[in-house]
Protein backbone atom coordinates (compact mmCIF):
# COMPACT_ATOMS: atom_id res chain seq x y z
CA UNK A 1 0.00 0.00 0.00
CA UNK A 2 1.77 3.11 -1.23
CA UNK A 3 -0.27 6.76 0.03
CA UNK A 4 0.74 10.48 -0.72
CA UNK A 5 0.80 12.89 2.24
CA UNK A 6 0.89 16.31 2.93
CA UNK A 7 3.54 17.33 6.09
CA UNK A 8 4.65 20.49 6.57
CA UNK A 9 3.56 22.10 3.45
CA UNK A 10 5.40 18.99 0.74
CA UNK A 11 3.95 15.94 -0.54
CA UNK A 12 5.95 12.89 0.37
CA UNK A 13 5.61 9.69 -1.18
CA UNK A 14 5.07 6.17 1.62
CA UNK A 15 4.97 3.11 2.36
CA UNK A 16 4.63 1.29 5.63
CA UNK A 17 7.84 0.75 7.85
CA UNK A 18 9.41 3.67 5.72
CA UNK A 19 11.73 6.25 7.57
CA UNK A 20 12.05 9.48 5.93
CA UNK A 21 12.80 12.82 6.90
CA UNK A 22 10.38 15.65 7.15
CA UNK A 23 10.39 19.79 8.19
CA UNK A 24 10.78 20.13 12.04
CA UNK A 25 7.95 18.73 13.78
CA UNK A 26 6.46 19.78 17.16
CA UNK A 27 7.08 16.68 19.76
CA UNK A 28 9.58 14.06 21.75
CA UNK A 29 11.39 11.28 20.10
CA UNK A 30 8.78 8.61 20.45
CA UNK A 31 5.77 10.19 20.09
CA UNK A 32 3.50 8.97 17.80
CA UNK A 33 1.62 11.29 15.29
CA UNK A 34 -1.32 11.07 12.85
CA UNK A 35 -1.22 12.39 9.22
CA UNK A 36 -4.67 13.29 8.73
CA UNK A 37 -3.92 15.06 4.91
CA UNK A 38 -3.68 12.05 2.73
CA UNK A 39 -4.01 13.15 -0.64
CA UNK A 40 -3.52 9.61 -2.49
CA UNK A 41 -4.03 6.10 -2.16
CA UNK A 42 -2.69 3.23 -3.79
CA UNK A 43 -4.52 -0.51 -2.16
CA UNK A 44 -3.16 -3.30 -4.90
CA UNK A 45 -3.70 -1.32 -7.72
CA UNK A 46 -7.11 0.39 -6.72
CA UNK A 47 -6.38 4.37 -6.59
CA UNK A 48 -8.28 6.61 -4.25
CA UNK A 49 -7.78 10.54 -4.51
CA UNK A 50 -8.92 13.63 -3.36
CA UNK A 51 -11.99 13.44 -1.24
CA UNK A 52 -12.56 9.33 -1.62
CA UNK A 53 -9.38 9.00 0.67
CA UNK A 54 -10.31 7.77 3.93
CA UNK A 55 -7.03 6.74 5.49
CA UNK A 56 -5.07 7.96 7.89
CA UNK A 57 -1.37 7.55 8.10
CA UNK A 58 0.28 6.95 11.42
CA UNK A 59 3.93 7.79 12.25
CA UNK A 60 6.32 7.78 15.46
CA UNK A 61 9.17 10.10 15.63
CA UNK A 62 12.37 8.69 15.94
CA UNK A 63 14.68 11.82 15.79
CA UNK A 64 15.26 15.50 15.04
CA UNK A 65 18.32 16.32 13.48
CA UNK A 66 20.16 19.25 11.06
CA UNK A 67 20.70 18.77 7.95
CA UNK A 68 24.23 19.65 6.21
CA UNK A 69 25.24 23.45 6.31
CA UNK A 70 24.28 25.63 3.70
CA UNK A 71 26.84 28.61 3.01
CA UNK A 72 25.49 31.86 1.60
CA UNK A 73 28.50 34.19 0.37
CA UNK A 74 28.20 37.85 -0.93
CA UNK A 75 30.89 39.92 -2.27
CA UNK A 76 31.44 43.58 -4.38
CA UNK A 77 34.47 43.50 -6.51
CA UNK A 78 36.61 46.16 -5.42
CA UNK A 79 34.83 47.35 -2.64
CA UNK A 80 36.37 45.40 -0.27
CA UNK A 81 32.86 43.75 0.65
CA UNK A 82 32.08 39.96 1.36
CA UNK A 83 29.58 38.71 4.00
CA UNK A 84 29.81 34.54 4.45
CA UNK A 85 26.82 33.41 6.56
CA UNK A 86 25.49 29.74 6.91
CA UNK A 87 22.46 27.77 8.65
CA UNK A 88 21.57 24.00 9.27
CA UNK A 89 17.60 23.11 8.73
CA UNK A 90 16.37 21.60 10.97
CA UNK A 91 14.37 17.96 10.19
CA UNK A 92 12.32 15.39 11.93
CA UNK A 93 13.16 11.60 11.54
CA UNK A 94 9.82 9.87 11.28
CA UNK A 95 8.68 5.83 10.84
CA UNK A 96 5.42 5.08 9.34
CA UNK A 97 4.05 2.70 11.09
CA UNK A 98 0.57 2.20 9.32
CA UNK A 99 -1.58 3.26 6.90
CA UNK A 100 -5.32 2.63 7.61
């Protein structure tokens, strides 16, 4: 059973017993969430979308972590000017654990 959800804003693509990481979610390693915006539905080959979707996806968080540092540099030429800044996003390790 494959679904499409809605987290954060982006669609992600799972299955069950799938880890993937997601935008910063609110909550304790080990909590368990619900997914309530499931968009699509794939059951053995019979497709339910939009409003025909009646599953709910449920996850556990396993981690948050940062991703890899992205470095934003800004110089003049001949001015003498350059600015180097950086920042690590910050992400939520999740496990689906069902899709119902």
């Amino acid at each position: 059973m494959i679904a499409v959800v809605k987290i954060a804003g982006q669609q992600f693509t799972v299955t069950k017993d799938q880890t993937l990481y997601v935008p910063h979610i609110e909550g304790k390693a080990g909590d368990k969430i619900d997914i309530a915006e499931v968009l699509l539905v794939d059951n053995d080959g019979k497709l339910s979308v939009g409003d025909a979707v009646k599953a709910k996806v449920k996850a556990e968080i396993v981690d948050h972590v940062k991703g890899d540092t992205v470095i934003a540099y800004k110089q003049k030429r001949r001015k003498g000017f350059h600015k180097k800044k950086g920042h690590r996003t910050a992400y939520t390790q999740i496990k689906v654990t069902s899709i119902a």
